[in-house]
N, C-alpha and C. Protein backbone atom coordinates (compact mmCIF):
# COMPACT_ATOMS: atom_id res chain seq x y z
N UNK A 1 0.83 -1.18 0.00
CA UNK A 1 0.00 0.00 0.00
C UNK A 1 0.88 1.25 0.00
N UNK A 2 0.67 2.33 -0.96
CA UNK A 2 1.43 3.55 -1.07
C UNK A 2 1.22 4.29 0.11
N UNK A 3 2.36 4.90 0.83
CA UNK A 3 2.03 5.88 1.54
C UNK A 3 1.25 6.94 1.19
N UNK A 4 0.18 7.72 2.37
CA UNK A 4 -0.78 8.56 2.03
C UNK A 4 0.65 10.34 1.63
N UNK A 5 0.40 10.75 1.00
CA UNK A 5 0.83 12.17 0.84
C UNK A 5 0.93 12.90 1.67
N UNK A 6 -0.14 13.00 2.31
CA UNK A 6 -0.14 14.05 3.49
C UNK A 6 0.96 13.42 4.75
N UNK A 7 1.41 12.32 4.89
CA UNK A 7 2.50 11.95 6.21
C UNK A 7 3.65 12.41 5.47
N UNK A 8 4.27 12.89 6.46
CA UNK A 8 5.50 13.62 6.64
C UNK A 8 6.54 12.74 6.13
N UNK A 9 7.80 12.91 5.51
CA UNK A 9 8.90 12.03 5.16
C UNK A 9 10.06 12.49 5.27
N UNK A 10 11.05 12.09 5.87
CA UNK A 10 12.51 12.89 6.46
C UNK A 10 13.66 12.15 5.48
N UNK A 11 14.46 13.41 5.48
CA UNK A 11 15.64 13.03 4.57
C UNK A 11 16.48 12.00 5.59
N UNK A 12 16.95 11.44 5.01
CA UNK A 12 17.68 10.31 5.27
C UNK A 12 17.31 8.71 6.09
N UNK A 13 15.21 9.22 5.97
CA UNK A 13 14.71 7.92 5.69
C UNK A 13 15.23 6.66 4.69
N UNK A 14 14.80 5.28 4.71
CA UNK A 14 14.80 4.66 4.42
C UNK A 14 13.61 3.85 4.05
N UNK A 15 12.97 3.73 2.62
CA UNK A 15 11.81 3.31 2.31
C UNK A 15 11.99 2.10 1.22
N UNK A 16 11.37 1.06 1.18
CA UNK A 16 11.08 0.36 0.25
C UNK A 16 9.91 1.38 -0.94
N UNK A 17 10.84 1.28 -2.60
CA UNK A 17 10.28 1.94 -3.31
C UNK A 17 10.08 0.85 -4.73
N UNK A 18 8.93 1.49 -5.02
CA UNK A 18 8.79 0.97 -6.30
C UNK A 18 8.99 1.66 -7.76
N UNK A 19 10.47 1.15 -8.43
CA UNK A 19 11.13 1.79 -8.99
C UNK A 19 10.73 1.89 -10.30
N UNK A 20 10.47 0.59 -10.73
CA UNK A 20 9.71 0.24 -11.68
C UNK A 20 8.32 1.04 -12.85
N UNK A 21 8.45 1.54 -13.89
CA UNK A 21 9.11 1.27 -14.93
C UNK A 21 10.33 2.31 -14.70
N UNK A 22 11.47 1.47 -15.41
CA UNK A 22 12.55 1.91 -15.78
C UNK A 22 13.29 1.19 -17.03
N UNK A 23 14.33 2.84 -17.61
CA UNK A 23 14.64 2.86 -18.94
C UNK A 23 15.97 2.15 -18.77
N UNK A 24 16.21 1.92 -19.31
CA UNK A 24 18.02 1.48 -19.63
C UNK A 24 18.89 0.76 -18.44
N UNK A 25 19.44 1.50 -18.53
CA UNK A 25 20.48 0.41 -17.29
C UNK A 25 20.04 1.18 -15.95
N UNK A 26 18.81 2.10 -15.67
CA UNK A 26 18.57 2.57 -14.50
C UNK A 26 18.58 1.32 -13.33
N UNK A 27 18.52 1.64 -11.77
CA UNK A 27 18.35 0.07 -10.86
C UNK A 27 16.83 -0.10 -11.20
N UNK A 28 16.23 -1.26 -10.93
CA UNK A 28 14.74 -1.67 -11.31
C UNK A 28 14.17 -2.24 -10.03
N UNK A 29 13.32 -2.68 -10.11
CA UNK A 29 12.30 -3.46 -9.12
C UNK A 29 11.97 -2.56 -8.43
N UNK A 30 11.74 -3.23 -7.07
CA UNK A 30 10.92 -3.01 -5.46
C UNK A 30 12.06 -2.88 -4.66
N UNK A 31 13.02 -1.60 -4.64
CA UNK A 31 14.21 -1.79 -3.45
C UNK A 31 14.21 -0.64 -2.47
N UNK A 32 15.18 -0.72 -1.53
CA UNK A 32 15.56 0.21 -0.65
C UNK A 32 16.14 1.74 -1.40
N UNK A 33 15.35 2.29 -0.78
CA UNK A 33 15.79 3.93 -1.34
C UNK A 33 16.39 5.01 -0.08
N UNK A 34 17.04 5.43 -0.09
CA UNK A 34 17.41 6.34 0.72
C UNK A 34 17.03 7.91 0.74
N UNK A 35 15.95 8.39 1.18
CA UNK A 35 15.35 10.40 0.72
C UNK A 35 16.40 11.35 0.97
N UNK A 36 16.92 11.54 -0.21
CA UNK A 36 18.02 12.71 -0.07
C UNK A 36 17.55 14.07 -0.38
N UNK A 37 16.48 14.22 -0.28
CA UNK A 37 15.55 15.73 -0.71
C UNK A 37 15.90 16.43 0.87
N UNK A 38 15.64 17.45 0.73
CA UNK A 38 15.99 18.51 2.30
C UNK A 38 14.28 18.26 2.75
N UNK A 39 14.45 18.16 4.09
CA UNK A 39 12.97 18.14 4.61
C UNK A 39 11.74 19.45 4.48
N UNK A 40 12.42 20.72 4.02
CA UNK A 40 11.62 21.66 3.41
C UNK A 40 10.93 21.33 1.97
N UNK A 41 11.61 20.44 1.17
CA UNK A 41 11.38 19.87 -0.20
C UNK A 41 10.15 18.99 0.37
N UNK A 42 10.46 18.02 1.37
CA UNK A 42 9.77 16.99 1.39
C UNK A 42 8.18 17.58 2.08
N UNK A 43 8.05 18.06 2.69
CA UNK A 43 6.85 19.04 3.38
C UNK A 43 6.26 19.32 2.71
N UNK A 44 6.76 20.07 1.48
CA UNK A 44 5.10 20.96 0.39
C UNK A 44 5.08 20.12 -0.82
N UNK A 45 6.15 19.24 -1.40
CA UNK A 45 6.25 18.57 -2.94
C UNK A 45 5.48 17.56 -2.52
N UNK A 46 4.91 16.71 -4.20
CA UNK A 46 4.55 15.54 -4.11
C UNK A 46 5.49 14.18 -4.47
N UNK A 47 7.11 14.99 -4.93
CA UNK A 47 8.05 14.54 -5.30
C UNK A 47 9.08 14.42 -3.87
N UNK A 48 9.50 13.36 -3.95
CA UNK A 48 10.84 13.63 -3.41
C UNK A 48 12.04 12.51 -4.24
N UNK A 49 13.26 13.44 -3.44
CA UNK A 49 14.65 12.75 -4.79
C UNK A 49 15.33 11.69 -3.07
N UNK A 50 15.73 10.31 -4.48
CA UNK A 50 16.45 9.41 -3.71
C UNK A 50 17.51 8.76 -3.86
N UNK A 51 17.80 7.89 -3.19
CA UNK A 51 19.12 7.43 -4.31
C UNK A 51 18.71 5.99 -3.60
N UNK A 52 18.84 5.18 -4.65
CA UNK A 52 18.51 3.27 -4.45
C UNK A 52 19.58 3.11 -3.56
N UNK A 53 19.76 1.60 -3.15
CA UNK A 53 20.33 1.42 -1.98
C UNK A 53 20.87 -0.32 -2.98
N UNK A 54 22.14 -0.61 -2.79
CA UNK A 54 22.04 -1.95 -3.03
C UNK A 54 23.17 -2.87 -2.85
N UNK A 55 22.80 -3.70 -2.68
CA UNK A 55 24.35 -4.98 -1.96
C UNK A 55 25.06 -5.45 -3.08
N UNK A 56 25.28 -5.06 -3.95
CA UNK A 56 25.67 -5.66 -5.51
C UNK A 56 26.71 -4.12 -6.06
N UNK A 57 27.41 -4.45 -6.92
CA UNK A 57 27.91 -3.31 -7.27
C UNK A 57 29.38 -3.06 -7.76
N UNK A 58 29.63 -2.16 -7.98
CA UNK A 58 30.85 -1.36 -7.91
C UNK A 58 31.52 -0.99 -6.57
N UNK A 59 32.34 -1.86 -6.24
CA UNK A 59 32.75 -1.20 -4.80
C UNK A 59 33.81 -0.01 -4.58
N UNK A 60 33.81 0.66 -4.07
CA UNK A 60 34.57 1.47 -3.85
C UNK A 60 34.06 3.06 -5.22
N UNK A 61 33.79 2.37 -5.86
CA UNK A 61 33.23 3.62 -6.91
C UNK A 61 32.67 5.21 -5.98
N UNK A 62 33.93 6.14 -6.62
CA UNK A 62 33.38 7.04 -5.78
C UNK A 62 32.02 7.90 -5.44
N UNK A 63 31.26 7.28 -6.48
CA UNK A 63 29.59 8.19 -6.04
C UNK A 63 28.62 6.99 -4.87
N UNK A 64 29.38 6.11 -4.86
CA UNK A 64 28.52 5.17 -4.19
C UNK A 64 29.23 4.90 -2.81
N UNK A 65 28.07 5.38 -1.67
CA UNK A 65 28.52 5.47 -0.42
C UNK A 65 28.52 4.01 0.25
N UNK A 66 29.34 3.45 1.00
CA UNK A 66 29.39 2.10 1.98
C UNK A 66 28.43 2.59 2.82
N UNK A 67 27.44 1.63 3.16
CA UNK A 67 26.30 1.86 4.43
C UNK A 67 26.46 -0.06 4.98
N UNK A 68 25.71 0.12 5.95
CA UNK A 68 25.03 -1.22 6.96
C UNK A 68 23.73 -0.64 7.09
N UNK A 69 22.85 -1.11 6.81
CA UNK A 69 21.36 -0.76 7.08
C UNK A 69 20.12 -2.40 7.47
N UNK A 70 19.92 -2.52 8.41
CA UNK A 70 19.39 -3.65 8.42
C UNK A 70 20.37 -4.82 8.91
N UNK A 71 21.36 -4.79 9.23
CA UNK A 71 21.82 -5.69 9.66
C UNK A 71 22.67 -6.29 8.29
N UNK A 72 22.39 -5.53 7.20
CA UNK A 72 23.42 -6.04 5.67
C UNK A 72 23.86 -4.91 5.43
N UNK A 73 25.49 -5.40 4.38
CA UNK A 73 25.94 -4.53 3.80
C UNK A 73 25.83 -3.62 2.59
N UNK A 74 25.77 -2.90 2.22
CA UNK A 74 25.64 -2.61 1.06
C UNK A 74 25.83 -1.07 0.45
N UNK A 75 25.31 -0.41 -0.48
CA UNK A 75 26.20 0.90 -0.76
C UNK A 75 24.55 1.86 -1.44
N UNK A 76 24.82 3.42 -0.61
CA UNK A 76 23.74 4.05 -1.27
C UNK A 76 24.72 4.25 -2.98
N UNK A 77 23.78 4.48 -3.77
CA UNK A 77 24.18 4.58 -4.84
C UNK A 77 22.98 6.19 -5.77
N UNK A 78 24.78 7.02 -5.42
CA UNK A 78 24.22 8.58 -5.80
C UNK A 78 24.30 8.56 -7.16
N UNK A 79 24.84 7.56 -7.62
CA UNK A 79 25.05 8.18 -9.88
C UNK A 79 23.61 7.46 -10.01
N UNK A 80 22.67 7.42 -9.48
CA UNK A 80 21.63 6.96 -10.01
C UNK A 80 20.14 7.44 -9.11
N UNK A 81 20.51 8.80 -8.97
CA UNK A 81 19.44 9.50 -7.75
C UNK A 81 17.97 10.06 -8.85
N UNK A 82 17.31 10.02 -8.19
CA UNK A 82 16.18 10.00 -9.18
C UNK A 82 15.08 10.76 -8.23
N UNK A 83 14.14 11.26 -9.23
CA UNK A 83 12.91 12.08 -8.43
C UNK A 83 11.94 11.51 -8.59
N UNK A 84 10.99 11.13 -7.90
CA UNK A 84 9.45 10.69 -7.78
C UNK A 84 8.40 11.05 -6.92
N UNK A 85 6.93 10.20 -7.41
CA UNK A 85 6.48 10.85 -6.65
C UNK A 85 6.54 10.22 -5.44
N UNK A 86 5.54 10.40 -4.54
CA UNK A 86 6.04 9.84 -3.05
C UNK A 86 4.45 8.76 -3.00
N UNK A 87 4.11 8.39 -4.26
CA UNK A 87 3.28 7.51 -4.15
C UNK A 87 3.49 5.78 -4.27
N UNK A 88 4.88 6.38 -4.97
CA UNK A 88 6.19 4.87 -5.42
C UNK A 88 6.38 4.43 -4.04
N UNK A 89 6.28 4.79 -2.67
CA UNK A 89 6.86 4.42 -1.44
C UNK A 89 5.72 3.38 -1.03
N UNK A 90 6.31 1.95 -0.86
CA UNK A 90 5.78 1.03 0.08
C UNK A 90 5.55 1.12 1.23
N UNK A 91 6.51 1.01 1.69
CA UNK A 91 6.73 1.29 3.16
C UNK A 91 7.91 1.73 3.95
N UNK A 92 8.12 2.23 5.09
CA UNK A 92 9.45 2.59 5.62
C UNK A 92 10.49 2.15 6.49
N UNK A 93 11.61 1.94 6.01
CA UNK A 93 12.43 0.32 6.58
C UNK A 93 13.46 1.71 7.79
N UNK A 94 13.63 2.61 7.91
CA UNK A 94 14.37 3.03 8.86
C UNK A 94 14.84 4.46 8.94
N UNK A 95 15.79 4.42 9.19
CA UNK A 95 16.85 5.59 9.29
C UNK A 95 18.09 5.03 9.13
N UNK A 96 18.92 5.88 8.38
CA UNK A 96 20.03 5.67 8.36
C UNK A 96 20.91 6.32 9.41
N UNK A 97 22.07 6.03 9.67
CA UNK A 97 22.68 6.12 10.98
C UNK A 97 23.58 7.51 10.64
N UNK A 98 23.57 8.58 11.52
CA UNK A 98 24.43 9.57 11.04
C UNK A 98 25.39 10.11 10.89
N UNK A 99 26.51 8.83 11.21
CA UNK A 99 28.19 9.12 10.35
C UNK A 99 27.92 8.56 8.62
N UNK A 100 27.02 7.65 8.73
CA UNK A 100 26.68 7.53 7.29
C UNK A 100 25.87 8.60 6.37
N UNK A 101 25.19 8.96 7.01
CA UNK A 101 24.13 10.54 6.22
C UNK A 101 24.77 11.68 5.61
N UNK A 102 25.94 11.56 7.39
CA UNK A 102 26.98 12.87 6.88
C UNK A 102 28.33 12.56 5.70
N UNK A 103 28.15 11.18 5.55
CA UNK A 103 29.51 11.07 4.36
C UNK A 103 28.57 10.95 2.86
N UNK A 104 26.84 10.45 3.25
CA UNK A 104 26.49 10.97 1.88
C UNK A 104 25.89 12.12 1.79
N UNK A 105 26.17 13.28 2.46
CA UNK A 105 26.34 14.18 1.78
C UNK A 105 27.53 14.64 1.57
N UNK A 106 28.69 14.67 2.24
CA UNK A 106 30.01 15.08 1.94
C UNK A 106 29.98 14.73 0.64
N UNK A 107 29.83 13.46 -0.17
CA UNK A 107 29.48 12.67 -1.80
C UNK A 107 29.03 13.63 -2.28
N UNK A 108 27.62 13.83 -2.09
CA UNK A 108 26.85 14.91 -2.77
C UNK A 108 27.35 16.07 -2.72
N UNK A 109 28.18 16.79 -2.22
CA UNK A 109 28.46 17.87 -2.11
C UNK A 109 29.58 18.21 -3.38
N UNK A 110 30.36 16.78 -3.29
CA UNK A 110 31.41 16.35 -4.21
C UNK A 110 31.18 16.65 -5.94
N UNK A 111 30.35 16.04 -5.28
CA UNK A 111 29.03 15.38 -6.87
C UNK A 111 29.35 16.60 -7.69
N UNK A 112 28.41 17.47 -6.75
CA UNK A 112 27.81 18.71 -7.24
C UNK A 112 28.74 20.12 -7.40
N UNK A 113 29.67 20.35 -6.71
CA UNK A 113 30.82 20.95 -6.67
C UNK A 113 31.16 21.80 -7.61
N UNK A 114 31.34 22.94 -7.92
CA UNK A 114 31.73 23.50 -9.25
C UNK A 114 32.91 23.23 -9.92
């Protein structure tokens, strides 16, 4: 069941999303997403931006952060951050822990950098 719109959603939640349809080599299915939108974004939009979450990968690749979430390992993955609406959200698996939040944004900051 999609979350209702009107509940509140915090950056650096953790939600099972439904990613699906997707073009090209985007990630696909029903996975873990991480809300990297600022919580002022997330309050009035019907969008918020995320970045998939996944145990498979490129390791060490510098856009993709090392996390533990759940008791597994695995890596947020920023070269593939995407906007939706917030009707794609299943349900909500957590929080991420905040020496991890703060190194993905140090990433993002990277990312984006002039």
């Amino acid at each position: 069941m999609a979350r209702p719109i009107g509940q509140p959603v915090a950056r650096f939640e953790v939600y099972l999303v439904r990613l699906d349809p997707t073009l090209s080599s985007g990630i696909r299915k029903t996975r873990p997403c991480l809300v990297i939108s600022p919580d002022e974004m997330n309050r009035h939009l019907r969008t918020l931006i995320v970045a998939p979450m996944t145990t498979q990968g490129r390791r060490g690749y510098p856009s993709r952060v090392p996390v533990t979430f759940g008791g597994t390992s695995g890596q947020v993955v920023l070269d593939q951050i995407r906007t939706l609406d917030r009707t794609r959200l299943v349900r909500r698996l957590g929080v991420l822990d905040e020496p991890a939040a703060q190194h993905v944004l140090e990433v993002l900051a990277t990312l984006f950098a002039p």
